[in-house]
Protein backbone atom coordinates (compact mmCIF):
# COMPACT_ATOMS: atom_id res chain seq x y z
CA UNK A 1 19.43 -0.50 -20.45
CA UNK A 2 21.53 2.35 -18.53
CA UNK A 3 18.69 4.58 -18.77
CA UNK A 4 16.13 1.57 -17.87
CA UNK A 5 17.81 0.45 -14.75
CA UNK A 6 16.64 3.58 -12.06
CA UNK A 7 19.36 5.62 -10.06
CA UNK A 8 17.83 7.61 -7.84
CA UNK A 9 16.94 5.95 -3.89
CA UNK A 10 15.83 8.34 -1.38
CA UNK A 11 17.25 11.69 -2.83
CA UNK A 12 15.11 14.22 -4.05
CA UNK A 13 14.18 13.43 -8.30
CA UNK A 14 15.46 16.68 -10.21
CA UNK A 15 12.77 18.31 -12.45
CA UNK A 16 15.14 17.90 -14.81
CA UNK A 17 13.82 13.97 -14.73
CA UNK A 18 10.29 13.89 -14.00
CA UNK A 19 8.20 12.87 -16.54
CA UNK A 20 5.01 11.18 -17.22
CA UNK A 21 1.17 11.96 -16.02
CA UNK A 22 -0.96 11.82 -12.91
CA UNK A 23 -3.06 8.81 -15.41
CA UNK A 24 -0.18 6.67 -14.60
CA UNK A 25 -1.23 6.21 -11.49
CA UNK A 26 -4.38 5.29 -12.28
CA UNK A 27 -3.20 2.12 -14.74
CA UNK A 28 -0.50 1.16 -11.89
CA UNK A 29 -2.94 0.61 -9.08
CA UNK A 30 -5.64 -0.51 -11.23
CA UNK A 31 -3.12 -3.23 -12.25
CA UNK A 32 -1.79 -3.72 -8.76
CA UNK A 33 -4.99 -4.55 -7.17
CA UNK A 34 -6.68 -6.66 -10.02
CA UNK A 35 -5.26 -9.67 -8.55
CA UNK A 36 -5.24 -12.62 -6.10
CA UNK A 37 -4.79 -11.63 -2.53
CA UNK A 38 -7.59 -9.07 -3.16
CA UNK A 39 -9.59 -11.76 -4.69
CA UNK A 40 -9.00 -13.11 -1.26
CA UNK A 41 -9.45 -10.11 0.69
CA UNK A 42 -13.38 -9.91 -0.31
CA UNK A 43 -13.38 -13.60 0.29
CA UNK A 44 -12.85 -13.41 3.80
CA UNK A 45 -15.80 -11.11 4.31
CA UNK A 46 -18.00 -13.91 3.50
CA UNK A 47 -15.45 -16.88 4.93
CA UNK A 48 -16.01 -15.27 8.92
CA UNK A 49 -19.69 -14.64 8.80
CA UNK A 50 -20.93 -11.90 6.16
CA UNK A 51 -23.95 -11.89 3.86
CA UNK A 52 -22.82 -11.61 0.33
CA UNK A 53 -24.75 -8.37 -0.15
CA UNK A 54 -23.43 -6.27 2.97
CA UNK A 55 -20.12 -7.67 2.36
CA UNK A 56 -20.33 -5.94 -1.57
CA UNK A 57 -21.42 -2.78 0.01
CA UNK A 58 -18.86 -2.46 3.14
CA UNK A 59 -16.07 -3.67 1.20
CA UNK A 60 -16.79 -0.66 -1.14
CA UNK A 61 -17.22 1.84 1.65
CA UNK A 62 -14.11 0.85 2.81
CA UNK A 63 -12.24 0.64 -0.32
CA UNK A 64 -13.21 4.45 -1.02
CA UNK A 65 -13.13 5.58 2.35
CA UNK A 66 -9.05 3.91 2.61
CA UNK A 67 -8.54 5.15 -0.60
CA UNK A 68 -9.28 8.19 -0.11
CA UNK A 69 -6.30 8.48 2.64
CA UNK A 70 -3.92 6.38 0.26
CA UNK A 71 -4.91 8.96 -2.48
CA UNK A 72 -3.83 11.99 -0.32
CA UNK A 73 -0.62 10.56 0.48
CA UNK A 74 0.03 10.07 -3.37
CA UNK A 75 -0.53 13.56 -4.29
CA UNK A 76 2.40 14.55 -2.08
CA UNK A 77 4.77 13.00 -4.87
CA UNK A 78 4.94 14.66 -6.82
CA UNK A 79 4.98 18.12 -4.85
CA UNK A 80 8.31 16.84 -2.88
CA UNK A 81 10.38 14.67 -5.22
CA UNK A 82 10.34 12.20 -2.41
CA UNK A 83 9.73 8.29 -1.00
CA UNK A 84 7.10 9.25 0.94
CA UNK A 85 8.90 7.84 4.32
CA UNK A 86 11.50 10.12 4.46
CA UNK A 87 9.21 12.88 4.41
CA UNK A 88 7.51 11.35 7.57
CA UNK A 89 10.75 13.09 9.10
CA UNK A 90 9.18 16.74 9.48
CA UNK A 91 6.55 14.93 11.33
CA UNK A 92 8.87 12.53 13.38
CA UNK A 93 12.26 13.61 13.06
CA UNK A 94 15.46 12.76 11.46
CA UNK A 95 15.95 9.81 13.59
CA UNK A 96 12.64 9.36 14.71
CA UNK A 97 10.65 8.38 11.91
CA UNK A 98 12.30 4.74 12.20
CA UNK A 99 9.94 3.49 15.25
CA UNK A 100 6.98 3.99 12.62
CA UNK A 101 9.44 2.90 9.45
CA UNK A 102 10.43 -0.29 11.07
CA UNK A 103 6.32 -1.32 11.10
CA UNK A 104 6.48 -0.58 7.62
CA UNK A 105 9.62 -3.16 6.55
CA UNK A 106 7.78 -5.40 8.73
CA UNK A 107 4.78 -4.98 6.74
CA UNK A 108 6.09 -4.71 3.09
CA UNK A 109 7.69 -8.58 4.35
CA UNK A 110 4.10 -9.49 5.11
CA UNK A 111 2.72 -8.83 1.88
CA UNK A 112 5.81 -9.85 0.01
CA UNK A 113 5.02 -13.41 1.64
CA UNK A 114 1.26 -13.39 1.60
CA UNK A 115 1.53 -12.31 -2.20
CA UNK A 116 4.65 -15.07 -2.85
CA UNK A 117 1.70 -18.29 -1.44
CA UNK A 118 -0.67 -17.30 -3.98
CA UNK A 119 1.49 -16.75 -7.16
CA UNK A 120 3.80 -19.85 -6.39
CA UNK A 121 0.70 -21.95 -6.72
CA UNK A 122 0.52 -20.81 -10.04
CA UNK A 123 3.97 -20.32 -10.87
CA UNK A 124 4.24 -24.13 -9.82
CA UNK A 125 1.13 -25.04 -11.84
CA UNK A 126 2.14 -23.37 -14.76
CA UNK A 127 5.72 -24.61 -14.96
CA UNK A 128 4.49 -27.84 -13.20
CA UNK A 129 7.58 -27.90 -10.38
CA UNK A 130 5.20 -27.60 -7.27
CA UNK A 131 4.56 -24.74 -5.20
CA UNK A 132 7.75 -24.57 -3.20
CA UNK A 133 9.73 -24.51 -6.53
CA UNK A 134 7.15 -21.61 -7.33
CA UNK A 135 7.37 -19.41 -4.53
CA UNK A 136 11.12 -18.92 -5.03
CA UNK A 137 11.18 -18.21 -8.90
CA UNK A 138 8.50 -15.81 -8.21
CA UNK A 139 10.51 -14.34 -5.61
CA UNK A 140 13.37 -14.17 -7.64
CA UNK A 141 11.63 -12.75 -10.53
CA UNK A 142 10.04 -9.94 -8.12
CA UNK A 143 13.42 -9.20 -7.28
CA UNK A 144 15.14 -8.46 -10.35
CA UNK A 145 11.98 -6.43 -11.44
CA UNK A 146 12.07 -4.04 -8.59
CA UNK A 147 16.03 -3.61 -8.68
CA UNK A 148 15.44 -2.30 -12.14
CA UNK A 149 13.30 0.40 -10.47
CA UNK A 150 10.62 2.88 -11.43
CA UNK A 151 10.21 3.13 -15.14
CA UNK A 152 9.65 -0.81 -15.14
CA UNK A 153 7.61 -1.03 -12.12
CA UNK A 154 5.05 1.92 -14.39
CA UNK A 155 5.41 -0.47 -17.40
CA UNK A 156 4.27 -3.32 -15.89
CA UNK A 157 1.55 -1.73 -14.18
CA UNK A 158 0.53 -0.93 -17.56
CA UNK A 159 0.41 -4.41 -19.02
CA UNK A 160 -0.96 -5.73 -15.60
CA UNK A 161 -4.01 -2.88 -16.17
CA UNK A 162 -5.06 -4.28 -19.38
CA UNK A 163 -4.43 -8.39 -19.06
CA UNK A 164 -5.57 -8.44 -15.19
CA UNK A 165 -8.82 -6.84 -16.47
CA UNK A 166 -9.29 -8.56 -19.74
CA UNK A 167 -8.79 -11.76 -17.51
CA UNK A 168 -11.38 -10.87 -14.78
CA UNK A 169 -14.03 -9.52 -17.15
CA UNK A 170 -13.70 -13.27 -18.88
CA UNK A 171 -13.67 -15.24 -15.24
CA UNK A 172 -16.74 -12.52 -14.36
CA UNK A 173 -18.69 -13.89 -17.17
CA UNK A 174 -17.70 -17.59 -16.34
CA UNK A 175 -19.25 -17.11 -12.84
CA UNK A 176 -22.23 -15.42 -13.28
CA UNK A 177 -22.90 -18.40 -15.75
CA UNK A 178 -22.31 -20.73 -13.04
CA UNK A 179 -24.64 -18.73 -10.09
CA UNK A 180 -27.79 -17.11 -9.51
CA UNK A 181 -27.04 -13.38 -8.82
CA UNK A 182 -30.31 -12.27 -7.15
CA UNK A 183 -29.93 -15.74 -5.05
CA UNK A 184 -26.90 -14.93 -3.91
CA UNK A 185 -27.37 -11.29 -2.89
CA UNK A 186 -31.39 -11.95 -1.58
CA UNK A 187 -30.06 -12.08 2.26
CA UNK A 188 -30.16 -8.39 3.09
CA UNK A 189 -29.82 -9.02 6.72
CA UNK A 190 -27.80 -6.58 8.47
CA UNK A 191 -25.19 -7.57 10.72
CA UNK A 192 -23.36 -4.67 12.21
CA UNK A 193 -20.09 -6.32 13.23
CA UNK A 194 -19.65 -8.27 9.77
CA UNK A 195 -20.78 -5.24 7.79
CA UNK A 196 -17.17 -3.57 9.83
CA UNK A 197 -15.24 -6.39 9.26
CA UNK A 198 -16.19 -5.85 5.57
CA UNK A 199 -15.26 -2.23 5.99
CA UNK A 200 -11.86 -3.07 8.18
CA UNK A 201 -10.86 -5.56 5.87
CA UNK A 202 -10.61 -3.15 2.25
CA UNK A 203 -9.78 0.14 4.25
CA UNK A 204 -6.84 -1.85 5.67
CA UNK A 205 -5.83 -3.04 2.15
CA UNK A 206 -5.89 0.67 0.95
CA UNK A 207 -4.31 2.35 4.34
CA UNK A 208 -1.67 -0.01 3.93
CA UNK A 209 -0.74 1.38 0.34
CA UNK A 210 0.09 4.83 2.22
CA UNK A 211 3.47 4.60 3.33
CA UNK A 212 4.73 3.62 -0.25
CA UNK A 213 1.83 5.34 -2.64
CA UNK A 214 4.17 8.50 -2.91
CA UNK A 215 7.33 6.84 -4.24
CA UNK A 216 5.44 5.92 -7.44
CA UNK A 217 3.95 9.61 -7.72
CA UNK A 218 7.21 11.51 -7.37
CA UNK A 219 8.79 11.45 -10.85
CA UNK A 220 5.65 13.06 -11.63
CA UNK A 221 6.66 17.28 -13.16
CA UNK A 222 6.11 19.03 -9.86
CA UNK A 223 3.46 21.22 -11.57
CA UNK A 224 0.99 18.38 -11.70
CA UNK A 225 -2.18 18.95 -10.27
CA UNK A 226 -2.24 17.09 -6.68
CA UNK A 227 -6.27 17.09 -7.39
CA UNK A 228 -5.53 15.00 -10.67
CA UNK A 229 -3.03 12.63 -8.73
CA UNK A 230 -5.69 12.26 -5.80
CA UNK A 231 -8.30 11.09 -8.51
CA UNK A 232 -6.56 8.87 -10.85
CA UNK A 233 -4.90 7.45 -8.25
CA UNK A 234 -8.33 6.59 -5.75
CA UNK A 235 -9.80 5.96 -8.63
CA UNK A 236 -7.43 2.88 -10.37
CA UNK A 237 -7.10 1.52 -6.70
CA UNK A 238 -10.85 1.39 -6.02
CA UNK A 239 -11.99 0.05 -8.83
CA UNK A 240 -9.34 -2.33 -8.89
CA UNK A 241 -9.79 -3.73 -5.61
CA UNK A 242 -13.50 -3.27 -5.21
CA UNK A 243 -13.54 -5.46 -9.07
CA UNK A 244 -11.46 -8.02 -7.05
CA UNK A 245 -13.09 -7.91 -3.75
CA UNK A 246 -16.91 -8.68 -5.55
CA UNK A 247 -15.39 -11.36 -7.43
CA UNK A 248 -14.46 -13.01 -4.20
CA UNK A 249 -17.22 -12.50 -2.63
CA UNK A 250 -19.12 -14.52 -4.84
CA UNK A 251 -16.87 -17.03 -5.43
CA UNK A 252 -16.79 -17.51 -1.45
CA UNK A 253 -20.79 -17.09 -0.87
CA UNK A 254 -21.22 -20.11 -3.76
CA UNK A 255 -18.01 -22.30 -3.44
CA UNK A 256 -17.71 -22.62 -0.02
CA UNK A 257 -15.25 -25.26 0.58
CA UNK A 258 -14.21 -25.79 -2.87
CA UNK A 259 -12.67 -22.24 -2.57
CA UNK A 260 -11.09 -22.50 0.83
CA UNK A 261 -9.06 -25.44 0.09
CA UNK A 262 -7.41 -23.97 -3.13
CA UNK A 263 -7.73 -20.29 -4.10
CA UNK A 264 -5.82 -20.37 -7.03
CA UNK A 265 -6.69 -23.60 -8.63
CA UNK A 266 -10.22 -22.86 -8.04
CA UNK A 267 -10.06 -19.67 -10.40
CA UNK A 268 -7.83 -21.14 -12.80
CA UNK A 269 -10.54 -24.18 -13.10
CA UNK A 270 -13.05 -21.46 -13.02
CA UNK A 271 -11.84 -20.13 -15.99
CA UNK A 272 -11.41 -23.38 -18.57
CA UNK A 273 -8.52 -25.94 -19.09
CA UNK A 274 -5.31 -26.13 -21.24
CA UNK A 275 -4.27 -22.95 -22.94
CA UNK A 276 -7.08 -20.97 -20.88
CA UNK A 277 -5.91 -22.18 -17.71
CA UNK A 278 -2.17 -21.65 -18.58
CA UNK A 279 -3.12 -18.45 -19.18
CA UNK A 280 -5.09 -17.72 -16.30
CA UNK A 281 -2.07 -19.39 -14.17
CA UNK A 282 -0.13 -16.83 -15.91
CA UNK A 283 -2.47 -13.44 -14.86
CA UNK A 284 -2.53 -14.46 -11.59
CA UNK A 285 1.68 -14.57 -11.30
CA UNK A 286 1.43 -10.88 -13.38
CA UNK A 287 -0.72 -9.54 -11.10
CA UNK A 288 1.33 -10.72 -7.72
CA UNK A 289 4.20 -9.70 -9.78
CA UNK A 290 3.02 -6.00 -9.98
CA UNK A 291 1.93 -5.68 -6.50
CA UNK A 292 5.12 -7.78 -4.83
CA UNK A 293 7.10 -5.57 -6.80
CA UNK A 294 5.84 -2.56 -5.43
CA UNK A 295 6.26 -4.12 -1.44
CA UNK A 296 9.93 -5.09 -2.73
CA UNK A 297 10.64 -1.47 -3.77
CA UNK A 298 8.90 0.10 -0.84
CA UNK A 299 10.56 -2.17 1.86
CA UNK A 300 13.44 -1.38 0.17
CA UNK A 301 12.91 2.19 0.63
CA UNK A 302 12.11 2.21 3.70
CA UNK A 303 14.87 0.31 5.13
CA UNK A 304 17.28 2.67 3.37
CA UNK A 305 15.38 5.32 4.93
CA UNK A 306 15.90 4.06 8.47
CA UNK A 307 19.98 3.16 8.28
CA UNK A 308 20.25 6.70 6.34
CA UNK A 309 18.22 8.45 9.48
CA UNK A 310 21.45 7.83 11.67
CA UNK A 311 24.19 7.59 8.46
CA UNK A 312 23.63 10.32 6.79
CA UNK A 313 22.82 8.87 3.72
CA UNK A 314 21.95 10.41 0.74
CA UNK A 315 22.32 8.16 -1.92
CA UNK A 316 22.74 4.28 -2.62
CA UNK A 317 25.06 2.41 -5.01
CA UNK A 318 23.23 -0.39 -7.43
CA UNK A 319 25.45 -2.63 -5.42
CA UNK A 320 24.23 -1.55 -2.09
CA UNK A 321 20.31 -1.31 -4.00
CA UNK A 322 20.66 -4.86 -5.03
CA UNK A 323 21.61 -5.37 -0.94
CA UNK A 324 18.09 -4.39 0.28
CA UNK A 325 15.84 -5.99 -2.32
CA UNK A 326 18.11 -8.78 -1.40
CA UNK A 327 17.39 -8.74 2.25
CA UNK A 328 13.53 -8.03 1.38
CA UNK A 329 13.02 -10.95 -0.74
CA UNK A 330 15.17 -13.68 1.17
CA UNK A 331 13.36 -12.01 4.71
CA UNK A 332 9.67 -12.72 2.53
CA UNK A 333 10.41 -15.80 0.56
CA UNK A 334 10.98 -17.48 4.14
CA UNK A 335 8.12 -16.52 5.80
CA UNK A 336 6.36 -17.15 2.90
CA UNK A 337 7.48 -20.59 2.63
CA UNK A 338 6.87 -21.28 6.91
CA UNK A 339 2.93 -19.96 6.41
CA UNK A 340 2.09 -21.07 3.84
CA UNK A 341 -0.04 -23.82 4.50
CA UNK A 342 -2.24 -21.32 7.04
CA UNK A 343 -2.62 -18.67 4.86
CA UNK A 344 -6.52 -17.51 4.93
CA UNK A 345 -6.24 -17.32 9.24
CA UNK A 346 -2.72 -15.39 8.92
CA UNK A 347 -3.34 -13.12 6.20
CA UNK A 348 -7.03 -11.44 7.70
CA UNK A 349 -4.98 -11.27 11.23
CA UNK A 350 -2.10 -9.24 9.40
CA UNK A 351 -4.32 -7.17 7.55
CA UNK A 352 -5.99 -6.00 10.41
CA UNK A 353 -2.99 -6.06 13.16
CA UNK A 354 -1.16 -3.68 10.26
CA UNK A 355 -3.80 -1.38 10.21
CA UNK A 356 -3.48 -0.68 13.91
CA UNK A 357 0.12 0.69 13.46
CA UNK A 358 -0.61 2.50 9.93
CA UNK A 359 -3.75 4.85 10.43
CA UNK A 360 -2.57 6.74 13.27
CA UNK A 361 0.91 7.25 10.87
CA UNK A 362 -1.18 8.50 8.09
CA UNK A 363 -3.36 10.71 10.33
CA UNK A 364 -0.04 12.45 11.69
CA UNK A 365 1.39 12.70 8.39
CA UNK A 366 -1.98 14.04 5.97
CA UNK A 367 -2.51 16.53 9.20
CA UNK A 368 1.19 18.34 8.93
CA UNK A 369 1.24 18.23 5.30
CA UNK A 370 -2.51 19.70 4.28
CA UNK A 371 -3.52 21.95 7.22
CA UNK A 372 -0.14 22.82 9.73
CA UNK A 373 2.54 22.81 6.87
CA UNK A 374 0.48 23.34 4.55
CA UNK A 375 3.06 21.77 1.53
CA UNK A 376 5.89 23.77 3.25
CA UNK A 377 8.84 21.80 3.31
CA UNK A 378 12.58 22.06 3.85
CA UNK A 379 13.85 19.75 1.97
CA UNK A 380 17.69 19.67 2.67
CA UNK A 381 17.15 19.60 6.42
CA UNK A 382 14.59 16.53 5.85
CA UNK A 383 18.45 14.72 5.64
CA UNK A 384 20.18 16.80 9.06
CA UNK A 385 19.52 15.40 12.60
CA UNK A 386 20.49 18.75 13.48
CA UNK A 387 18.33 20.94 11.48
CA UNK A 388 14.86 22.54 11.83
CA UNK A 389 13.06 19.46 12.24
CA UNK A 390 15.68 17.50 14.73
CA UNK A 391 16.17 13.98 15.76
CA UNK A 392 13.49 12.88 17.38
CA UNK A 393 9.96 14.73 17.26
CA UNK A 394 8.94 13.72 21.16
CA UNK A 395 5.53 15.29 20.20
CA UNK A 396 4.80 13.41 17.50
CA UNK A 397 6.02 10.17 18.85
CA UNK A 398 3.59 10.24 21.49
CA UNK A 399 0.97 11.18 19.47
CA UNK A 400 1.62 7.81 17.81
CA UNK A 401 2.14 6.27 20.63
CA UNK A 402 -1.33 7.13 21.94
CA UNK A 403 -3.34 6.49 18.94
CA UNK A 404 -1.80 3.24 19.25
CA UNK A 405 -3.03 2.52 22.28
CA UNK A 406 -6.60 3.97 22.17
CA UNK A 407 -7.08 1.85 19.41
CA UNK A 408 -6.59 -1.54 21.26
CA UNK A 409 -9.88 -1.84 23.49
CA UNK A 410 -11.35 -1.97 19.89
CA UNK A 411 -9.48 -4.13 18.20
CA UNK A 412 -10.52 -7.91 16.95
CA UNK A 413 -7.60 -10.24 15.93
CA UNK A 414 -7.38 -13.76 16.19
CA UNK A 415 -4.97 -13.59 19.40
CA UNK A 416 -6.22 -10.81 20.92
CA UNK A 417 -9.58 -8.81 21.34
CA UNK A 418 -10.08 -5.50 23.05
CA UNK A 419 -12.45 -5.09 26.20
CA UNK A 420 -15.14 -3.19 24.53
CA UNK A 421 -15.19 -5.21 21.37
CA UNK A 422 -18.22 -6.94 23.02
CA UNK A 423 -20.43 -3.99 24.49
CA UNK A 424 -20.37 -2.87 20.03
CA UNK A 425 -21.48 -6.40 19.21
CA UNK A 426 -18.11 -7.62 18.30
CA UNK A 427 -17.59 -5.05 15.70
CA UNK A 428 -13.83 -3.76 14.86
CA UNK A 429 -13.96 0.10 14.57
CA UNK A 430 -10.55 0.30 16.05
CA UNK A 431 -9.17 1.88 12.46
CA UNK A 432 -11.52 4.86 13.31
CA UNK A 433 -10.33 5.56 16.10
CA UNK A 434 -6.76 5.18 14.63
CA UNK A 435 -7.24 8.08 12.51
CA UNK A 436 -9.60 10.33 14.32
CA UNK A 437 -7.91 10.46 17.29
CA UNK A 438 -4.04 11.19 16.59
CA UNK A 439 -5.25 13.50 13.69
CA UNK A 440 -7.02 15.42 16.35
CA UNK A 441 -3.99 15.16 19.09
CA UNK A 442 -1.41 16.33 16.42
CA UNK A 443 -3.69 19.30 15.30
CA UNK A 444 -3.95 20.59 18.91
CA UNK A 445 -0.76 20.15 19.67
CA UNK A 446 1.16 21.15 16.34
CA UNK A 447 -0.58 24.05 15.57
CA UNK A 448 1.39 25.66 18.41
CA UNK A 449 4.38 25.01 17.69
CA UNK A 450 5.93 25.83 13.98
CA UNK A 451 8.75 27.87 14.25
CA UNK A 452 10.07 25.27 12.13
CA UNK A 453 7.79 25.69 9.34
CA UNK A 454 9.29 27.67 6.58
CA UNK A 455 7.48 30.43 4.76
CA UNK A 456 7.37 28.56 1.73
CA UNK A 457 9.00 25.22 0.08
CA UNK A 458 12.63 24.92 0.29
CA UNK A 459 14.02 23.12 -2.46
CA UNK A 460 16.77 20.78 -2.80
CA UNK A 461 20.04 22.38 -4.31
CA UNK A 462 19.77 20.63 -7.55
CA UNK A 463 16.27 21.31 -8.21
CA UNK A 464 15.41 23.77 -10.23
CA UNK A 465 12.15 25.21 -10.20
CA UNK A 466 10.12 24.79 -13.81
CA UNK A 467 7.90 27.53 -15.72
CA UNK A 468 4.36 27.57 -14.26
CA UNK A 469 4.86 26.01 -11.05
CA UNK A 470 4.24 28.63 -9.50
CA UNK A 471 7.91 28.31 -7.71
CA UNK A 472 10.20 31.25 -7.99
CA UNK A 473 14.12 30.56 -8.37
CA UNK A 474 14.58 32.15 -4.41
CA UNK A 475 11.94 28.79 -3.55
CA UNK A 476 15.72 26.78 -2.86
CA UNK A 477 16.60 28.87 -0.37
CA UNK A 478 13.61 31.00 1.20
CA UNK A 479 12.40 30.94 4.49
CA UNK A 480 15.61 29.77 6.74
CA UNK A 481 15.45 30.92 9.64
């Protein structure tokens, strides 16, 4: 169990313990998106207008198109050792990176909750105590998983991989029984500002995977291709939530409101009764388990990240580990519990009011790390307020700040809709503009200025370079100025 239970928080992994392959990615977000909430992600395309057949084909442009930014992110794991927050502090600073790390705490919460609604319906069906009873075993449950850490959270991805897709080729076949395929997909009308909602709706799911993708990658051997990392990894999330996202879609185009008034029963009674539906009950609370597992760990991460920033934190005791996940499930079990009973409105407004904050983050980040940095990192001073990279990154931090804001006279949301929304036919391209525009700020304005670049990686103390990395053993200390 000692060598189950993870020990390592936001310090650099050793080489000494990486292991595995870049194909475990591919089985952990193939089993983290073959589930639920992604069922209901493609749903809504259809719920708030969409045609069944546009809705297929934007939900897989943006599935690929997000994924394709997650993906990046995730090859970075492995390179750096690190959670990939903390490495948002050569872009942001020391200090800094906690205006864009508090977003992400706020959203891990989100999907902790959204994710707890859906698999306490079945957790309550399946041990027949209600939902409320549901929602806080399952939260409990998510809990101790992630506070056993990273070799688990692989394993169950694993199991989730297989089951979540033997279950979904089964409910596939039940459907298709049930419809008319060509029926449902005849309507090729295009509608431009449903086809983007499509698009908005999957790219967010995938965009919002960046700020944690990396802390699953980075007990990856550092000689790992990042090309095989960027591929397994797009690959198991795409087809895992693309899978999903059809199978919602057509549940939504031919239920209507037999789908909308119970997501999860409506499966489950998709699927059979008795033992099948007990073990439907059950795939649904393994899938939420692997991906509300993976928003424990992260906001865990993160928030250890941000108190570090100004501590000076390196490490974390399992006392103060089992502290955060603590905070991160009571903080998601409540909201959880409060929203419950709006969940479809809620969840496609948080979705897209998330993506807002999280593409013009990614944009700064992938920038710095593939084409100013170029993979040069110091690693020790990643931990020093008062080292190459500073406090606060005043550069960077407006760059944010305006591809916040330029995104806004785009943006759709149930409270609030931007002034040209209209004049584009009430299409949401405010995510485009999210990347495009602080990627192209932070190129202009970074390229100028790296004095604090280092000539090549600099490597933690305690890491020692392996055979064929391509690292040489003066890699831990070249390139200080």
């Amino acid at each position: 169990m000692a060598g189950l239970v993870e020990v390592r928080s936001i310090d650099v992994v050793p080489d000494s313990e990486r292991h595995g392959t870049a194909f475990s990615q591919f089985t952990l977000w193939l089993g983290a998106n073959l589930q639920i909430t992604a069922v209901v992600t493609g749903a809504l395309a259809v719920v708030f207008g969409g045609g069944a057949f546009w809705s297929v084909v934007g939900l897989a442009v943006g599935n690929l198109l997000g994924g394709a930014v997650m993906a990046l992110h995730s090859a970075q794991g492995p390179r750096l050792g690190l959670p990939q927050m903390i490495q948002s502090r050569a872009q942001f600073g020391v200090k800094g990176a906690i205006i864009p790390l508090l977003l992400v705490i706020v959203m891990y919460v989100g999907f902790f909750a959204s994710g707890s609604v859906l698999a306490g319906q079945a957790v309550g069906e399946l041990t027949h105590l209600g939902e409320t009873p549901g929602i806080v075993i399952f939260a409990l449950v998510t809990a101790v998983t992630a506070a056993i850490g990273y070799r688990v959270i692989h394993a169950l991805g694993r199991v989730a991989s297989v089951v979540c897709a033997l279950a979904f080729v089964y409910l596939g076949i039940r459907l298709l029984e049930r419809i008319d395929l060509g029926t449902v997909l005849a309507d090729r009308a295009f509608d431009l500002p449903m086809f983007l909602l499509a698009v908005s709706l999957s790219a967010s799911w995938q965009l919002a995977f960046g700020p944690y993708v990396a802390d699953y990658s980075r007990y990856l051997p550092r000689h790992t291709s990042a090309r095989a990392t960027f591929w397994w990894t797009l690959s198991g999330s795409a087809i895992g939530s693309q899978w999903s996202m059809v199978f919602g879609v057509l549940v939504a185009a031919t239920a209507g409101d037999a789908f909308l008034g119970g997501q999860v029963s409506y499966v489950v009674a998709l699927g059979g009764t008795g033992l099948i539906a007990s073990f439907l009950y059950f795939v649904i609370a393994l899938g939420k388990l692997t991906i509300n597992v993976l928003n424990t760990y992260g906001g865990f991460m993160s928030m250890v990240t941000s108190i570090s920033g100004f501590r000076g934190q390196k490490t974390l005791s399992p006392r103060g580990r089992a502290l955060y996940i603590a905070a991160i499930m009571i903080a998601g079990t409540v909201v959880a519990l409060l929203g419950k009973d709006s969940f479809l409105t809620s969840f496609k407004d948080f979705l897209l009011f998330l993506l807002t904050f999280f593409t013009p983050w990614s944009a700064i980040n992938l920038v710095d790390y593939y084409l100013i940095s170029r993979e040069r990192y110091d690693i020790p001073a990643l931990a020093d307020p008062h080292g190459r990279y500073g406090a606060w990154r005043v550069d960077a931090l407006a760059v944010y700040g305006v591809g916040l804001l330029a995104q806004l006279p785009f943006l759709v949301t149930h409270f609030y809709t931007g002034p040209l929304v209209e004049p584009l036919g009430g299409a949401d391209i405010s995510w485009m503009v999210g990347l495009v525009v602080p990627a192209l700020l932070y190129w202009l304005i970074a390229r100028r200025r790296t004095a604090h670049i280092p000539k090549r990686m600099i490597l933690a103390p305690q890491v020692t370079p392996p055979e064929n990395s391509g690292a040489t053993p003066t890699d831990a200390t070249a390139g200080r100025p």
